[in-house]
N, C-alpha and C. Protein backbone atom coordinates (compact mmCIF):
# COMPACT_ATOMS: atom_id res chain seq x y z
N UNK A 1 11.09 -25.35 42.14
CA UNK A 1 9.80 -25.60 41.54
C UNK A 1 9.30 -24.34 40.82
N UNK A 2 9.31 -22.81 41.51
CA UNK A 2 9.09 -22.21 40.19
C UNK A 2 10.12 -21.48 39.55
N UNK A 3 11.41 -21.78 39.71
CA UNK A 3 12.28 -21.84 38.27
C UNK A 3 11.43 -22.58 37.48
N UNK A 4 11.15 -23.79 37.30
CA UNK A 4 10.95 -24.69 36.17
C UNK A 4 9.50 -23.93 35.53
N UNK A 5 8.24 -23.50 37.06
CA UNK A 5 7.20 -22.88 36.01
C UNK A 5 7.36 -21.57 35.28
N UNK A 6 8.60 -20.92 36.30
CA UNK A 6 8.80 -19.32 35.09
C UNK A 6 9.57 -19.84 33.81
N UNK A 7 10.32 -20.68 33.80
CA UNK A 7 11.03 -21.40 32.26
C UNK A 7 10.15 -21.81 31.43
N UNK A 8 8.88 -22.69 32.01
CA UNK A 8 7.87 -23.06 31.59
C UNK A 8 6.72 -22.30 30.79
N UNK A 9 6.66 -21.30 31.54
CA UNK A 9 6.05 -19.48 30.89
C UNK A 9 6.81 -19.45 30.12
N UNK A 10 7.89 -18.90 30.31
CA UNK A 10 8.49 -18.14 29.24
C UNK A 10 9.08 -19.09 27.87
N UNK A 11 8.72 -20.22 27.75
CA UNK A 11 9.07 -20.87 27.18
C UNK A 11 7.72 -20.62 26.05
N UNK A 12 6.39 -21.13 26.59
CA UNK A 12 5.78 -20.81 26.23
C UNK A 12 5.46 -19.65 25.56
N UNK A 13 6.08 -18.71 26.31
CA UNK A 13 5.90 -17.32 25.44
C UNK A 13 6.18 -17.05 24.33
N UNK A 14 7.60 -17.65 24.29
CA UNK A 14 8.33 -17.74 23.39
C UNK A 14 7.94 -18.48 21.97
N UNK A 15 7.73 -19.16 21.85
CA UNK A 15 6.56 -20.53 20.99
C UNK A 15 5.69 -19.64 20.25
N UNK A 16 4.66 -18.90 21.75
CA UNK A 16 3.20 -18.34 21.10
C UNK A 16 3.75 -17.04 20.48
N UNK A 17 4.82 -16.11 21.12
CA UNK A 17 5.54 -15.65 20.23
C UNK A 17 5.63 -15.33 19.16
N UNK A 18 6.36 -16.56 18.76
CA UNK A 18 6.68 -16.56 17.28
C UNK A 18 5.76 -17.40 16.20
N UNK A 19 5.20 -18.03 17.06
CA UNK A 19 3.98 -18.83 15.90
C UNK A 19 2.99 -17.78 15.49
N UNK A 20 2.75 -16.79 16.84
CA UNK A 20 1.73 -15.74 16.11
C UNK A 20 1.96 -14.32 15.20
N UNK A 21 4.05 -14.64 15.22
CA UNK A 21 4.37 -13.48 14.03
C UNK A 21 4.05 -14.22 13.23
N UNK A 22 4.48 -16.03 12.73
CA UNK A 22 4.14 -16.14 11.39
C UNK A 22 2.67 -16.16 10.90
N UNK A 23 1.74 -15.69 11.90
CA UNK A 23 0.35 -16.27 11.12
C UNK A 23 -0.20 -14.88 11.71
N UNK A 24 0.09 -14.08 12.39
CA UNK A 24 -0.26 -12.65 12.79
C UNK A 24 -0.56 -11.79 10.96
N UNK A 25 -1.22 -10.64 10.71
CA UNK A 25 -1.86 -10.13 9.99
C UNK A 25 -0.76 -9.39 10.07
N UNK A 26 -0.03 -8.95 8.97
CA UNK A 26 1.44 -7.69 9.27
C UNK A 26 0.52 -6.59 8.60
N UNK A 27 1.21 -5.60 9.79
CA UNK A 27 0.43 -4.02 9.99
C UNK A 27 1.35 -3.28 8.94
N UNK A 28 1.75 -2.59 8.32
CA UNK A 28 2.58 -1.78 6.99
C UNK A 28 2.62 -0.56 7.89
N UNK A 29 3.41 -0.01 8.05
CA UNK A 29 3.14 1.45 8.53
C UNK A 29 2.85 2.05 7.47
N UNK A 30 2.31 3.08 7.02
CA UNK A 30 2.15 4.20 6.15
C UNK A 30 2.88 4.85 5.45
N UNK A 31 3.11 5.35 4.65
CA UNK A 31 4.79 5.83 3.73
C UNK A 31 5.13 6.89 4.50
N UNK A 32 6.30 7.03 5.42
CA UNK A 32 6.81 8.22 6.11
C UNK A 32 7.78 9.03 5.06
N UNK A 33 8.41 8.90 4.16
CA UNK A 33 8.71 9.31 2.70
C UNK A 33 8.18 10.65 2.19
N UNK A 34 8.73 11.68 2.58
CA UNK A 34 8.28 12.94 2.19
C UNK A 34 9.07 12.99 0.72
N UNK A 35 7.98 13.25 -0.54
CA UNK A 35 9.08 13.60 -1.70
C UNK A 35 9.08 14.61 -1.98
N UNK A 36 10.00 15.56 -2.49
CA UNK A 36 10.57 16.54 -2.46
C UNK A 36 10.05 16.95 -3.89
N UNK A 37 9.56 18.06 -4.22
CA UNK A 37 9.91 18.61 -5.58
C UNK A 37 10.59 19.75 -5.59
N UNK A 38 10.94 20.19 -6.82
CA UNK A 38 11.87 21.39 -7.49
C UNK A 38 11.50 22.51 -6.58
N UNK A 39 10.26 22.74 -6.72
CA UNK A 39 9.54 24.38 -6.40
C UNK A 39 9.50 23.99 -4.68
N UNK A 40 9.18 22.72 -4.32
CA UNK A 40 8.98 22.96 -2.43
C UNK A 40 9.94 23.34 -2.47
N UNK A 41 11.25 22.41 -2.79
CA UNK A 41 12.77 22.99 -2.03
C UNK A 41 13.38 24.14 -2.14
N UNK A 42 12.84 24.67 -3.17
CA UNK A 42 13.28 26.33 -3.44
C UNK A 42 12.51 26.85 -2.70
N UNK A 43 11.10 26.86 -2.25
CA UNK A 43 10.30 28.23 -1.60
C UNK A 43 10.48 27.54 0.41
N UNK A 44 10.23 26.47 0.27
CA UNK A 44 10.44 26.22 1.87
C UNK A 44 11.87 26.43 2.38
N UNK A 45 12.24 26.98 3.31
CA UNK A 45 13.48 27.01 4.22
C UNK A 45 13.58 25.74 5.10
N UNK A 46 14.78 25.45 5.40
CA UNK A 46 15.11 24.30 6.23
C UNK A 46 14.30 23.81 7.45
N UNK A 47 13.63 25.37 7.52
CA UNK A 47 13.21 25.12 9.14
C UNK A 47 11.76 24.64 9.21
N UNK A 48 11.54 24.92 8.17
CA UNK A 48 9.95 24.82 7.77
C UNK A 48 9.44 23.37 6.78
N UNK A 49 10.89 23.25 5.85
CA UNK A 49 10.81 21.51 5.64
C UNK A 49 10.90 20.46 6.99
N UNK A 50 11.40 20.85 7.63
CA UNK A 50 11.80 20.03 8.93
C UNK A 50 10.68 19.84 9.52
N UNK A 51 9.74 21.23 9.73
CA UNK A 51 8.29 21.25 10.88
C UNK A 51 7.39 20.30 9.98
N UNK A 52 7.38 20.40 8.25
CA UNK A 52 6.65 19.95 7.47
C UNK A 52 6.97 18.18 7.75
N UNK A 53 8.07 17.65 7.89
CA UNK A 53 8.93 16.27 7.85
C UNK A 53 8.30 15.75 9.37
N UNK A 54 8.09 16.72 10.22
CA UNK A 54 8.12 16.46 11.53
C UNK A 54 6.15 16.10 11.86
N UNK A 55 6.00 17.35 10.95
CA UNK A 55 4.30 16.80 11.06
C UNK A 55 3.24 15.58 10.41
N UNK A 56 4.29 15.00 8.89
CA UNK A 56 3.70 14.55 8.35
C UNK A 56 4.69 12.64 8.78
N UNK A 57 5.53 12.83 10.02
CA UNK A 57 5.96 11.74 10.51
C UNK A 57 4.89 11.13 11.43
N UNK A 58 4.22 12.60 12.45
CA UNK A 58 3.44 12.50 13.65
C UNK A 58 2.57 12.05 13.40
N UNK A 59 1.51 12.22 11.44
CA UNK A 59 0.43 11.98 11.29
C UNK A 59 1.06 10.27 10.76
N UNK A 60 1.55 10.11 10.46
CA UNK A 60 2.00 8.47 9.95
C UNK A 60 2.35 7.72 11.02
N UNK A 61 2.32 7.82 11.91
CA UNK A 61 3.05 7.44 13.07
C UNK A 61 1.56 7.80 13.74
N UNK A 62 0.53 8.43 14.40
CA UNK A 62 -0.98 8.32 14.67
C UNK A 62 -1.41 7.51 13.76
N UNK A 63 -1.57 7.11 12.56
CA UNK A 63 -2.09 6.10 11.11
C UNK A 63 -2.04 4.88 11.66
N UNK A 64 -0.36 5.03 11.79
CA UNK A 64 0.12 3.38 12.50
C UNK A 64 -0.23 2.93 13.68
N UNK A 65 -0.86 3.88 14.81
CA UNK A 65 -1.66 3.56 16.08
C UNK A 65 -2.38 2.91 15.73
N UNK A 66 -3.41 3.59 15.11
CA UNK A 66 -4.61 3.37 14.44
C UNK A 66 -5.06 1.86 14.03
N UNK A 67 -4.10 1.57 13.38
CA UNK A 67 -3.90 0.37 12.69
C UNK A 67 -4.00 -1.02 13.28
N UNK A 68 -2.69 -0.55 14.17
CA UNK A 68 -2.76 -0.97 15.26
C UNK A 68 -4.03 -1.50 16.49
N UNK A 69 -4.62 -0.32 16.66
CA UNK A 69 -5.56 -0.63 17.61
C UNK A 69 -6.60 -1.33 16.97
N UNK A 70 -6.74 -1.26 16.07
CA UNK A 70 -8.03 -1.61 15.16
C UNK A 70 -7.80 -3.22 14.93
N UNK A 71 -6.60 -3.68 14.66
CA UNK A 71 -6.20 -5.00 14.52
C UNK A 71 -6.09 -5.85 15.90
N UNK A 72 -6.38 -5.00 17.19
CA UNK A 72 -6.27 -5.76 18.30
C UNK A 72 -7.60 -5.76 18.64
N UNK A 73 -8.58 -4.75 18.45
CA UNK A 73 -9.63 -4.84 18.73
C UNK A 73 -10.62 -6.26 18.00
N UNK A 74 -10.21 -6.20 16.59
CA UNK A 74 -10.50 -7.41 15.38
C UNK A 74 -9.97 -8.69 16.47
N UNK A 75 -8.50 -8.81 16.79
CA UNK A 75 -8.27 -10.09 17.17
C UNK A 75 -8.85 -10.01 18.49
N UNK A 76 -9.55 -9.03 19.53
CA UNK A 76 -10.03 -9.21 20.77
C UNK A 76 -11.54 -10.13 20.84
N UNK A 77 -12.21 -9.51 19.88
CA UNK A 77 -13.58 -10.06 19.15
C UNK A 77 -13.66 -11.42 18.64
N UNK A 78 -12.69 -12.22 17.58
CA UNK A 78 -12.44 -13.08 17.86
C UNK A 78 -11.92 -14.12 19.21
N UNK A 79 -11.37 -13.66 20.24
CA UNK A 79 -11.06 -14.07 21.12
C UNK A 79 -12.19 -14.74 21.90
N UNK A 80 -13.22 -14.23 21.54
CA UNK A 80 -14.37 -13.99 23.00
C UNK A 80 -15.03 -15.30 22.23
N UNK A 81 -14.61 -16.14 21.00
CA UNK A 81 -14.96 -17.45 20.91
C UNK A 81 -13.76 -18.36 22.27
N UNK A 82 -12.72 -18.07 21.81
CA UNK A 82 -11.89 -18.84 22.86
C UNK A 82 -11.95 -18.58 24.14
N UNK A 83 -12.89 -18.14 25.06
CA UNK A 83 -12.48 -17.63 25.95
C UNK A 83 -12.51 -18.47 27.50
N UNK A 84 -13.53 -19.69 26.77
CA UNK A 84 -13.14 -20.74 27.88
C UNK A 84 -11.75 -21.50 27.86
N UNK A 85 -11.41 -21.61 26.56
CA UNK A 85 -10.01 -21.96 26.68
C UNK A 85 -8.71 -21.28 27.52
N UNK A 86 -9.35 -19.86 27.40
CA UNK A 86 -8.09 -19.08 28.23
C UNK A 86 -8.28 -19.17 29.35
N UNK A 87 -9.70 -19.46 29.68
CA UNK A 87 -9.76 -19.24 31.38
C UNK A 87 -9.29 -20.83 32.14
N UNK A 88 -9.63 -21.95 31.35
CA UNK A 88 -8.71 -23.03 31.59
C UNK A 88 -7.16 -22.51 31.83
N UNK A 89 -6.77 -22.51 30.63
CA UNK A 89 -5.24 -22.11 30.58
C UNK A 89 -4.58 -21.05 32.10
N UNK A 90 -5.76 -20.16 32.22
CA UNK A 90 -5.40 -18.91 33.06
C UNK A 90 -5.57 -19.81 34.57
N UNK A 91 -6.34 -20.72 34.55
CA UNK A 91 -6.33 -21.48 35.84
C UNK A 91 -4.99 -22.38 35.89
N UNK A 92 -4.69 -22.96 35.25
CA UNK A 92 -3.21 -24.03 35.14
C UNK A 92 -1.88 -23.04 35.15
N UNK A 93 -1.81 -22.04 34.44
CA UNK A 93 -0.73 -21.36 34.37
C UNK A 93 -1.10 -19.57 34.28
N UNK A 94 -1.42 -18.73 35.35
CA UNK A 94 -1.79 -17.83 35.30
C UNK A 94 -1.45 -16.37 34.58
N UNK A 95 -0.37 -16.57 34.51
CA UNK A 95 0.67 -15.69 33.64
C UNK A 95 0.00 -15.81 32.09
N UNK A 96 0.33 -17.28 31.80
CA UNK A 96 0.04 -17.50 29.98
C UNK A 96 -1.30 -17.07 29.76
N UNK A 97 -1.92 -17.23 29.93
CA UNK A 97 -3.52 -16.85 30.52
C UNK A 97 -3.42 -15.60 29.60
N UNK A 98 -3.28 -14.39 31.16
CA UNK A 98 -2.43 -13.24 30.75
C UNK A 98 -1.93 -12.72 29.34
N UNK A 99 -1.54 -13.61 29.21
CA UNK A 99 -0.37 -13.63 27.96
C UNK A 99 -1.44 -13.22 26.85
N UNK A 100 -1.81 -14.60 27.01
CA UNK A 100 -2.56 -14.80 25.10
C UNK A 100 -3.99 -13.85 25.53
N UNK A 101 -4.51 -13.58 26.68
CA UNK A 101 -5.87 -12.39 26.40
C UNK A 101 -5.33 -11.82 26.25
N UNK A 102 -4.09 -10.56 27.03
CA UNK A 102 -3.71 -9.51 25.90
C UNK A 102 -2.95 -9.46 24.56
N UNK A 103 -2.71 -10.62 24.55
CA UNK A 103 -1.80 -10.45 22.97
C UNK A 103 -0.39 -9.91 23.32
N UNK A 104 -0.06 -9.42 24.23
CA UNK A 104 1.60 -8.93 24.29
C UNK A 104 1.96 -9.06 25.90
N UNK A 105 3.02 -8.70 26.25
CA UNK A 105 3.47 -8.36 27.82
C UNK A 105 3.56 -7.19 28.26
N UNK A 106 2.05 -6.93 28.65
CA UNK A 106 1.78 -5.42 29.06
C UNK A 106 1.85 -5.59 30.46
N UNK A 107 1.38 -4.79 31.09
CA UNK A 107 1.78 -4.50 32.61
C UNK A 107 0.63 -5.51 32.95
N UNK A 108 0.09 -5.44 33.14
CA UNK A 108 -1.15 -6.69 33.62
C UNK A 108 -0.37 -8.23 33.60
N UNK A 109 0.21 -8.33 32.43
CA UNK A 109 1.23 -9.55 32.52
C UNK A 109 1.91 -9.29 33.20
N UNK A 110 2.88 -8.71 33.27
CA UNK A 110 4.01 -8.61 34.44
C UNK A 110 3.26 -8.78 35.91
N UNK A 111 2.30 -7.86 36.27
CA UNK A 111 1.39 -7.75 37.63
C UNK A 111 1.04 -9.10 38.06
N UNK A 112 0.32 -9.93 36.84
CA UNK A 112 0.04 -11.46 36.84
C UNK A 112 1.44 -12.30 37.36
N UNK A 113 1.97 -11.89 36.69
CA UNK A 113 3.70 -12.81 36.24
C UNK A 113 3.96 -13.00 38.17
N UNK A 114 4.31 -11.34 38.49
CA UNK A 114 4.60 -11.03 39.99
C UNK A 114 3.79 -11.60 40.55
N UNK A 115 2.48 -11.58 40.82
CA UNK A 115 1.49 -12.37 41.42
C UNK A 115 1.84 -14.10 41.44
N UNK A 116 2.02 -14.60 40.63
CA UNK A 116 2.20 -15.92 40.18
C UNK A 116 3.44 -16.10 41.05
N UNK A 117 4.18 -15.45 40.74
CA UNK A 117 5.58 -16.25 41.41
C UNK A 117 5.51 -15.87 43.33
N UNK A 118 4.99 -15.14 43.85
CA UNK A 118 5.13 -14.92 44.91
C UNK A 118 3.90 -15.53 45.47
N UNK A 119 2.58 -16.03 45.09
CA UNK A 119 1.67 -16.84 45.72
C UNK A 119 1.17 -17.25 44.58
N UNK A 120 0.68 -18.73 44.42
CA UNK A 120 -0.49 -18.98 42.92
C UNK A 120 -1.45 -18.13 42.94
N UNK A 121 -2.12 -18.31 43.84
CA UNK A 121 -3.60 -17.71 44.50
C UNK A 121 -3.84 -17.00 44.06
N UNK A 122 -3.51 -15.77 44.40
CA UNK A 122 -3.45 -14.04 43.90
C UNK A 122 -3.31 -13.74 42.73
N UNK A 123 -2.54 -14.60 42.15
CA UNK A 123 -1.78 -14.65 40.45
C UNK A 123 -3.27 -15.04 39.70
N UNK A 124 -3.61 -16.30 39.99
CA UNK A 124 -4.74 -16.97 39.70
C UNK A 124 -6.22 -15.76 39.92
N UNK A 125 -6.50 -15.71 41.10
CA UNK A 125 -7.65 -14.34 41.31
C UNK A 125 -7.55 -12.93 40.16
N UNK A 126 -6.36 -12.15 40.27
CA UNK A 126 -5.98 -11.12 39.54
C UNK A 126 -6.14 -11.57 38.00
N UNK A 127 -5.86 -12.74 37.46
CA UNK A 127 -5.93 -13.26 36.42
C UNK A 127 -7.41 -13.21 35.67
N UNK A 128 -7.82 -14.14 36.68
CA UNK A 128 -9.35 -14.28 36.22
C UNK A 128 -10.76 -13.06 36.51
N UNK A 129 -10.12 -12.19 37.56
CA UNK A 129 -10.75 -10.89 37.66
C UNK A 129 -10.41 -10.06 36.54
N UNK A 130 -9.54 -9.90 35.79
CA UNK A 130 -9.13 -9.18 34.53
C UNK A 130 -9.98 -9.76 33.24
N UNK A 131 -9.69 -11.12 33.15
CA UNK A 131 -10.29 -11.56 32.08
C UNK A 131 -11.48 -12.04 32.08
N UNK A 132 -12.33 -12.39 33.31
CA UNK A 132 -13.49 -12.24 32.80
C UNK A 132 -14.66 -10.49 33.44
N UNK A 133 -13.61 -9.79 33.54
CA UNK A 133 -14.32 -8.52 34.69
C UNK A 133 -14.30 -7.97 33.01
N UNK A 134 -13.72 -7.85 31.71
CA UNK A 134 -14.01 -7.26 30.64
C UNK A 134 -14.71 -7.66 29.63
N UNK A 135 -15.67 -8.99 30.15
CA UNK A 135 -15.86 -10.46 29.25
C UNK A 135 -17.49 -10.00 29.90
């Protein structure tokens, strides 16, 4: 019986998945593309193009956090229309719940996931203490 509901999760996951890459907002990372001219490559040394390559990766790569967080925060805000829907959902299947309030399989999912399969109860409590303790 829960073989069929962890297949059942993850099945689901799988679905919400990929339905929400095709309709998800795509994030661009930032141009990590250092271009080179005549005069840098003559006056910089290897070691110092490298620190230059290395710093202006770190700041494109912080950009893309950024981006990031900002687009989860946007889809969190929207959420808080659906949020009786999730707490339905989070009561029937505690994991998916999980799932779709955070948007990915962060540790809270897994914690849920573990919870779920070793008692409903707990899975169910931990579930709904998360999502509505930030609500």
């Amino acid at each position: 019986m829960r073989l069929i509901h962890l297949l059942t999760c993850l099945g689901f996951l799988l679905v919400f998945n990929t339905a929400e890459a095709r309709t998800a907002h795509r994030i661009t990372p930032p141009e990590t593309r250092i271009e080179k001219t005549e005069n840098s490559s003559a006056t910089l040394s290897k070691k110092e193009q490298r620190k230059l390559e290395r710093k202006e990766k770190k700041e494109a790569r912080k950009q893309f956090r950024q981006q990031v967080k900002a687009w989860f925060k946007n889809l969190r805000s929207t959420m808080a229309d659906d949020l009786l829907l999730i707490i339905i959902i989070a009561i029937l299947l505690p994991p998916l719940g999980m799932y779709l309030y955070e948007g990915s399989a962060t540790n809270r999912f897994w914690i849920s996931l573990l919870l779920w399969l070793l008692f409903y109860v707990p899975g169910l409590i931990y579930t709904l203490v998360v999502i509505l303790g930030e609500n």
